[in-house]
N, C-alpha and C. Protein backbone atom coordinates (compact mmCIF):
# COMPACT_ATOMS: atom_id res chain seq x y z
N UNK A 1 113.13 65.94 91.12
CA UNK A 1 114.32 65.42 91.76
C UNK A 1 114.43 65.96 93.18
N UNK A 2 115.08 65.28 94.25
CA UNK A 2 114.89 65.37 95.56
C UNK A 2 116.27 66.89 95.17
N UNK A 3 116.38 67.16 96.76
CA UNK A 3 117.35 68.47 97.09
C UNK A 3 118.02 67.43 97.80
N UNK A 4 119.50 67.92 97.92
CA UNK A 4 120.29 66.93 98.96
C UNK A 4 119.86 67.30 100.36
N UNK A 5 119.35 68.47 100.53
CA UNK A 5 118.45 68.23 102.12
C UNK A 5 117.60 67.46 101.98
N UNK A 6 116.62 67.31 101.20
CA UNK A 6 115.72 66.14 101.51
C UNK A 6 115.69 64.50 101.21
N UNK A 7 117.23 64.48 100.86
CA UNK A 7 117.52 63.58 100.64
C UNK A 7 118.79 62.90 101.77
N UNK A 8 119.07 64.11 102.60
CA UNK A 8 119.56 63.73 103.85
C UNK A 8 119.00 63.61 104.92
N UNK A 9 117.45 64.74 104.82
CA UNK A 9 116.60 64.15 105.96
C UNK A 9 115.92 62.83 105.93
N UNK A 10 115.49 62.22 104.54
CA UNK A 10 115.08 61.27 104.29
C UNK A 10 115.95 59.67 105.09
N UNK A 11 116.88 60.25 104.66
CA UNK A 11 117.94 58.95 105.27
C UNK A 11 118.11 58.99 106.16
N UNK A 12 118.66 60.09 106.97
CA UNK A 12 118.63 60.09 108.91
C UNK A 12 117.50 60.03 109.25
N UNK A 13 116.40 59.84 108.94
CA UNK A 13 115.00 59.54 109.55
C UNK A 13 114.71 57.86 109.32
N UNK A 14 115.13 57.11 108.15
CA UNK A 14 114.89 55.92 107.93
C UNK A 14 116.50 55.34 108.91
N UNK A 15 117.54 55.80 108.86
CA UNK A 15 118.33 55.38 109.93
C UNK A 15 117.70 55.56 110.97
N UNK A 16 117.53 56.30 111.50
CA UNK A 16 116.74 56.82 113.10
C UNK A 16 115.77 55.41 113.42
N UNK A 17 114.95 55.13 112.46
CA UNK A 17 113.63 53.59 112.61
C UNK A 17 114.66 52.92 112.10
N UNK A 18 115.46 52.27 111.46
CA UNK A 18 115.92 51.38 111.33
C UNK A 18 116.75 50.92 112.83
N UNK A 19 117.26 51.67 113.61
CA UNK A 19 118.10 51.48 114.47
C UNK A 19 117.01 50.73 115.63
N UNK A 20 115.79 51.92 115.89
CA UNK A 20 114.81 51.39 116.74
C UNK A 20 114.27 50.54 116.46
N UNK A 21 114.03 49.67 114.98
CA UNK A 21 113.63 48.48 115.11
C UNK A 21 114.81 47.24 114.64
N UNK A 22 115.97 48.00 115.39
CA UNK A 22 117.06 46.58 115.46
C UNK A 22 117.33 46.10 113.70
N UNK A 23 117.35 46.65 112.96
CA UNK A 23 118.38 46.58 112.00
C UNK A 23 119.31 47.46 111.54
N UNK A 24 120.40 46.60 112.71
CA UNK A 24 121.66 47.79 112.82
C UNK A 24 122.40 47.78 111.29
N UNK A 25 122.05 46.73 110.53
CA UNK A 25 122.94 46.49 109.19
C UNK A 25 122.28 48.13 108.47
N UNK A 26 121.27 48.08 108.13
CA UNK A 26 120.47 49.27 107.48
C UNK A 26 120.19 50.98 108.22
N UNK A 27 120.47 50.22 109.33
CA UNK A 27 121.05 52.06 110.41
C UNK A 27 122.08 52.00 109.84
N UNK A 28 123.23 51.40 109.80
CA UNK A 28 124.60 52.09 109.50
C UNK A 28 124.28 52.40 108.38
N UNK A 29 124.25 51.71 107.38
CA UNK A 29 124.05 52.22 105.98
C UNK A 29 123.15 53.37 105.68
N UNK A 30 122.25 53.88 106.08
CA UNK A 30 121.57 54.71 105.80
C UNK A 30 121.98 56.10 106.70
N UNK A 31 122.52 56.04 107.85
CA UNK A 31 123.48 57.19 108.54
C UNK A 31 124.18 57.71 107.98
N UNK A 32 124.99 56.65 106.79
CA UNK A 32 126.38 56.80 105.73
C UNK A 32 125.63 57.79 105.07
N UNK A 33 124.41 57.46 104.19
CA UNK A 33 124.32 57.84 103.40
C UNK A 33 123.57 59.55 103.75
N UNK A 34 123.03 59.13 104.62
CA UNK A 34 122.68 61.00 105.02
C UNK A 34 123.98 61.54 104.75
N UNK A 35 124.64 61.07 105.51
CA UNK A 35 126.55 62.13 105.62
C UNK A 35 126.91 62.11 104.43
N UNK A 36 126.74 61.04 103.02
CA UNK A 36 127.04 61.80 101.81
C UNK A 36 126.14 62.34 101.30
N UNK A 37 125.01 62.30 101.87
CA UNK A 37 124.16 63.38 100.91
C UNK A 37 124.35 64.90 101.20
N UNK A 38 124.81 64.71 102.83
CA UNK A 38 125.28 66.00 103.08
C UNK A 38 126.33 66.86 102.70
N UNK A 39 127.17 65.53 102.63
CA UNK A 39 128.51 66.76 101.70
C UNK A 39 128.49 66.98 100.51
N UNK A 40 127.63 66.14 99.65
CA UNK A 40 127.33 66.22 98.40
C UNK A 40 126.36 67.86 98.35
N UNK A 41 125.55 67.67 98.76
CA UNK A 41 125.16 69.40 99.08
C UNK A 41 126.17 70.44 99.33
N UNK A 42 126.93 70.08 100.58
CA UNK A 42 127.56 71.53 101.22
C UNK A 42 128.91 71.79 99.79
N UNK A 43 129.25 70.90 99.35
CA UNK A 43 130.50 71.00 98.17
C UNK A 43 129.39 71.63 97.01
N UNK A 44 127.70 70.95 96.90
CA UNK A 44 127.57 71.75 95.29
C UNK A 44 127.58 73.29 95.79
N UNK A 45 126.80 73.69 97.13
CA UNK A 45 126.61 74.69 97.56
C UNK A 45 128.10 75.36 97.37
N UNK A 46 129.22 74.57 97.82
CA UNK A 46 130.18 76.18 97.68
C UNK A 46 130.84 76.24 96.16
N UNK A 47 130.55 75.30 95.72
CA UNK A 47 130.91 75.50 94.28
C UNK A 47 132.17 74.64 94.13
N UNK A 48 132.64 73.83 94.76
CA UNK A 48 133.77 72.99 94.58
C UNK A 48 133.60 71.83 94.28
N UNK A 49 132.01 71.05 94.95
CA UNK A 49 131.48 69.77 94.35
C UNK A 49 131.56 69.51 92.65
N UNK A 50 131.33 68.17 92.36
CA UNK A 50 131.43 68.14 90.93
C UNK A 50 130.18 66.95 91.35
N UNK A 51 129.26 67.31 92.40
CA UNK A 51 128.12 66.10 92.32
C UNK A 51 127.11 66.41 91.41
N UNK A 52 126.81 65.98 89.91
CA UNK A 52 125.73 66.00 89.22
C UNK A 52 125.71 64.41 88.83
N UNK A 53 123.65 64.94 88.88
CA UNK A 53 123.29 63.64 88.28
C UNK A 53 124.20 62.99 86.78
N UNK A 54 124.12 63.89 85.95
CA UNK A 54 124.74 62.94 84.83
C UNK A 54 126.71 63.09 84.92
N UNK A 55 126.87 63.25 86.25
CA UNK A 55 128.71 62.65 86.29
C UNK A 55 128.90 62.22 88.03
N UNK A 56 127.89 60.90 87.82
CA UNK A 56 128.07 60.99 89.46
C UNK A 56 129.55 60.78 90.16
N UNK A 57 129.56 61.74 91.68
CA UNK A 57 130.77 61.89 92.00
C UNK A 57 131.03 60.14 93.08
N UNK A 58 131.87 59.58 92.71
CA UNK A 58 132.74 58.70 94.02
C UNK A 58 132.52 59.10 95.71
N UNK A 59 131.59 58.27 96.21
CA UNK A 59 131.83 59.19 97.80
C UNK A 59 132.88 59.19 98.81
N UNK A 60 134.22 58.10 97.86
CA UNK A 60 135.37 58.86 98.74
C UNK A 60 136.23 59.84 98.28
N UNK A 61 135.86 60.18 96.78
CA UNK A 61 136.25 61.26 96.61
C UNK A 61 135.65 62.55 96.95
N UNK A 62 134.06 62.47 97.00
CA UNK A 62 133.81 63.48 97.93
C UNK A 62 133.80 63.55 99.38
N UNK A 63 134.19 63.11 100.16
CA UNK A 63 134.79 62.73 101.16
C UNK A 63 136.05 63.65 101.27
N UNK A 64 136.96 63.06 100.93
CA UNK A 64 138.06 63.85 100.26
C UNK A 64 137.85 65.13 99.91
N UNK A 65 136.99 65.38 99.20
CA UNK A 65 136.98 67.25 98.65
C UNK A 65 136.29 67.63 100.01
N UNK A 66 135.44 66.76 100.74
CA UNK A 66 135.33 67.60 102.15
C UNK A 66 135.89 68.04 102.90
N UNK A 67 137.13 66.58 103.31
CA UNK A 67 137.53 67.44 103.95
C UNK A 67 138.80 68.20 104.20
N UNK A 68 139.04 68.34 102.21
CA UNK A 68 139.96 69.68 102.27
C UNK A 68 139.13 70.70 102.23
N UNK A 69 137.98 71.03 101.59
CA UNK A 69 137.47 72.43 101.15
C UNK A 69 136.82 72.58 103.11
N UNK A 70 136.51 71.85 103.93
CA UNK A 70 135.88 72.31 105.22
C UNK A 70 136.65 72.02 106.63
N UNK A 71 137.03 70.52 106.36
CA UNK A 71 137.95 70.28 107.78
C UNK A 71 139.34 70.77 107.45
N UNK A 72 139.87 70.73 106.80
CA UNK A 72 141.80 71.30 106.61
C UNK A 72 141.85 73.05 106.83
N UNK A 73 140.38 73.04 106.12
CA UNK A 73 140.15 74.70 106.30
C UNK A 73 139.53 75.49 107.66
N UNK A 74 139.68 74.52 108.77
CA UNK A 74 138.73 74.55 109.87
C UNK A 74 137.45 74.78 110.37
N UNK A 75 136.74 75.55 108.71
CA UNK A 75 135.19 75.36 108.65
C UNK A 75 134.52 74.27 109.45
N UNK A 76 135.19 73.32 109.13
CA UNK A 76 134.38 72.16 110.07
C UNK A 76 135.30 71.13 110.67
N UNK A 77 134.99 70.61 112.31
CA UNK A 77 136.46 70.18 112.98
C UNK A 77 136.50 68.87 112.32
N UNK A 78 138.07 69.04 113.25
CA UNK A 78 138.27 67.09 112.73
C UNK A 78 137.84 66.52 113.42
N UNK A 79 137.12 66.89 114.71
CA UNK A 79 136.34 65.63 115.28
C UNK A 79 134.91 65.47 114.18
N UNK A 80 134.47 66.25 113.07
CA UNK A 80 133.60 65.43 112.54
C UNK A 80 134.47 65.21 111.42
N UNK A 81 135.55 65.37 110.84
CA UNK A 81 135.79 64.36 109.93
C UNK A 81 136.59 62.99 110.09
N UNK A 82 136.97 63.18 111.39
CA UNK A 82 137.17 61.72 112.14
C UNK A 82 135.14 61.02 112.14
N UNK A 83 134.47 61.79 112.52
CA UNK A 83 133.18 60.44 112.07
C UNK A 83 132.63 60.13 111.09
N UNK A 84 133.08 61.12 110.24
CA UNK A 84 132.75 60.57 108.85
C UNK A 84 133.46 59.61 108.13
N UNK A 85 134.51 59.61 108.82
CA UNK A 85 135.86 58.74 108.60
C UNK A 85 135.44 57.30 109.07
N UNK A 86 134.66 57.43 110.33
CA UNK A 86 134.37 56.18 110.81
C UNK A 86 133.35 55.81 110.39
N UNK A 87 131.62 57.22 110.20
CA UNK A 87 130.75 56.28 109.62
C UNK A 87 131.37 55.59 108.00
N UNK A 88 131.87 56.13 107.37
CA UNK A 88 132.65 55.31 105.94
C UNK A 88 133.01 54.31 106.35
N UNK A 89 133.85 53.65 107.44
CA UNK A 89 134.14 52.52 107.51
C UNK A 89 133.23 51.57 108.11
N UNK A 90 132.32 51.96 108.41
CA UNK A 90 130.94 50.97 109.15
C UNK A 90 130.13 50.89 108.13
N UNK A 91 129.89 51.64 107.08
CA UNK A 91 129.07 51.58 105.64
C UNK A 91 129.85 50.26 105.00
N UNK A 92 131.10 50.60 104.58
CA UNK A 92 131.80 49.64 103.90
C UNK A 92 131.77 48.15 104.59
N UNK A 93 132.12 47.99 105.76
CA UNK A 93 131.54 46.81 106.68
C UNK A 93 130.26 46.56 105.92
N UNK A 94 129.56 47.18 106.43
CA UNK A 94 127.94 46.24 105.80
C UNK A 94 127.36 45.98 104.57
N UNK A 95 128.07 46.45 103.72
CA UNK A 95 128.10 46.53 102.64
C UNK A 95 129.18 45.32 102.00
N UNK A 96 129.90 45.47 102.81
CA UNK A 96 131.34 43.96 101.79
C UNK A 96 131.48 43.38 103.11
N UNK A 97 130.99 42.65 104.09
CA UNK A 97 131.38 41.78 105.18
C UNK A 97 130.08 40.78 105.57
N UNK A 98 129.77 39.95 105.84
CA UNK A 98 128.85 39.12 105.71
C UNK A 98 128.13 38.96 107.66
N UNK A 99 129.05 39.64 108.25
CA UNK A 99 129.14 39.62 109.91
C UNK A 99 128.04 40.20 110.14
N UNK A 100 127.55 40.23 111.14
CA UNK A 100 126.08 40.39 111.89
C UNK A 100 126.50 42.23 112.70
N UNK A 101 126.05 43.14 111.86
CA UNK A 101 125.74 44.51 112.37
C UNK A 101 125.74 44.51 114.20
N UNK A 102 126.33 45.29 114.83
CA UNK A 102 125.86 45.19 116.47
C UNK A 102 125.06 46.41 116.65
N UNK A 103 124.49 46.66 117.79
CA UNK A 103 123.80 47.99 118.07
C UNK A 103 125.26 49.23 118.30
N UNK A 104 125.87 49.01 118.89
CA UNK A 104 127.08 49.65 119.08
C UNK A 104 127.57 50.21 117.47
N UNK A 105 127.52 49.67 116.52
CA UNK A 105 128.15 50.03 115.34
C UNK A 105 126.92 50.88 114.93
N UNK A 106 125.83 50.64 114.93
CA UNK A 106 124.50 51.63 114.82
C UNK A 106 124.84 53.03 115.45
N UNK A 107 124.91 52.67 116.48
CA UNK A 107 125.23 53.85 117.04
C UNK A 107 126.06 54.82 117.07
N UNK A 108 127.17 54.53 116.59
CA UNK A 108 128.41 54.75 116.64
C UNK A 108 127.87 55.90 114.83
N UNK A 109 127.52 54.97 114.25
CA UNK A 109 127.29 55.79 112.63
C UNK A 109 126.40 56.67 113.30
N UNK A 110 125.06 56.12 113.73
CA UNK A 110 123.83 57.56 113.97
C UNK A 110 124.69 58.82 114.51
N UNK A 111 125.91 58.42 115.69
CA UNK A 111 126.40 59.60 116.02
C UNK A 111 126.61 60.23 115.14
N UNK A 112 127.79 59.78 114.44
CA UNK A 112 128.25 60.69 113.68
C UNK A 112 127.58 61.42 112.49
N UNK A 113 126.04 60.83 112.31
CA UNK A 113 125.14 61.11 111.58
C UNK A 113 124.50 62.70 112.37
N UNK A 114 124.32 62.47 112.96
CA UNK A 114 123.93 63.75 114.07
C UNK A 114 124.93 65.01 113.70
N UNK A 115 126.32 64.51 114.10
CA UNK A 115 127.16 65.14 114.18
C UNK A 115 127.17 66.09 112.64
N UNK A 116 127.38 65.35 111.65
CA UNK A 116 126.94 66.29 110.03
C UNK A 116 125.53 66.86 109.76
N UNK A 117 124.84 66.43 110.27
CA UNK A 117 123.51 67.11 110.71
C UNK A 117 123.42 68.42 111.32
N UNK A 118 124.28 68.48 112.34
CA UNK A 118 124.43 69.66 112.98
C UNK A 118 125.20 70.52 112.32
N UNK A 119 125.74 69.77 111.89
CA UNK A 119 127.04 71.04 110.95
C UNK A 119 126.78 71.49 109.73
N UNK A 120 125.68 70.75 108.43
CA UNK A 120 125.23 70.53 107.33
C UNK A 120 123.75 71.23 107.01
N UNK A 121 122.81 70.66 107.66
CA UNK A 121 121.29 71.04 107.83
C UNK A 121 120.67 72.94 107.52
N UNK A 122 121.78 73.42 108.96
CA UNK A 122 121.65 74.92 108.11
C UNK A 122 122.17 75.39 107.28
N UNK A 123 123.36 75.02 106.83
CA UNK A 123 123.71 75.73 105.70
C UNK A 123 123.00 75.16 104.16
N UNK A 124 122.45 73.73 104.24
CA UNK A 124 121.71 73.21 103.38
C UNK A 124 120.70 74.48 103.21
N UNK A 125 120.02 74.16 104.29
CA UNK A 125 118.72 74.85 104.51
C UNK A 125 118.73 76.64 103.97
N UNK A 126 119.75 76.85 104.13
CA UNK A 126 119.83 78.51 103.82
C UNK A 126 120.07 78.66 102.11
N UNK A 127 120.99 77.45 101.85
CA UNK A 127 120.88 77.30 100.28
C UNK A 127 119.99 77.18 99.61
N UNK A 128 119.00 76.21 100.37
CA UNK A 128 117.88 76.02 99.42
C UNK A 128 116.83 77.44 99.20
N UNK A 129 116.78 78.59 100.50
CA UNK A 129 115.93 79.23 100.53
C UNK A 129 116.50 80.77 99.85
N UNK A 130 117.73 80.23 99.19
CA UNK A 130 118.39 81.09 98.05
C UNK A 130 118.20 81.07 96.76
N UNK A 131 118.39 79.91 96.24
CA UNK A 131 118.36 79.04 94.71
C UNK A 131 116.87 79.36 94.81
């Protein structure tokens, strides 16, 4: 079974080529999904997640446990849970709207894909080289 780091690098890397070869529908979506793979990590890591394979968690409820257990707690700002806020709503777009993805909405998710990247990645990374 993958680690949620490598299952968040996996996805911000297939977002990253999806964007450069102009399918902004599958950049957004796959930006999304790095950012829940990431909080799905940083919540099992502090022990507040309830993400297991056999009870999978809702990703706006983990969403939600993010960002009380990290942004309310100032661990992590609200300018990234304002983009996680927004990549969620550009996922849900492409996912339930039939409208044509723009590069701008690509972008707009990769940011904020970056943005949990930066904030997520090491502390992933230090977990894994614990467990």
């Amino acid at each position: 079974m993958q680690t949620y780091l490598e299952q968040t690098v996996e996805a911000a890397e297939t977002a990253r080529e999806m964007r450069k070869l102009g399918d902004y529908k599958l950049a957004r979506d796959r930006a999304y999904y790095a950012i829940f793979y990431a909080v799905a990590g940083l919540l099992d890591l502090s022990g507040e997640g309830r993400v297991r394979e056999d009870a999978p968690f809702a990703d706006s409820a983990a969403l939600r446990e993010f960002s009380s257990r990290f942004v309310q707690t100032g661990e992590a700002s609200t300018d990234l849970g304002r983009a996680i806020a927004v990549a969620k709503n550009l996922r849900d777009k492409a996912d339930y709207s039939e409208g044509v993805a723009t590069p701008e909405e690509a972008d707009e998710a990769l940011a904020a894909m970056e943005q949990m990247l930066a904030f997520a990645e090491p502390v992933l990374r230090k977990g894994e080289t614990e467990s």
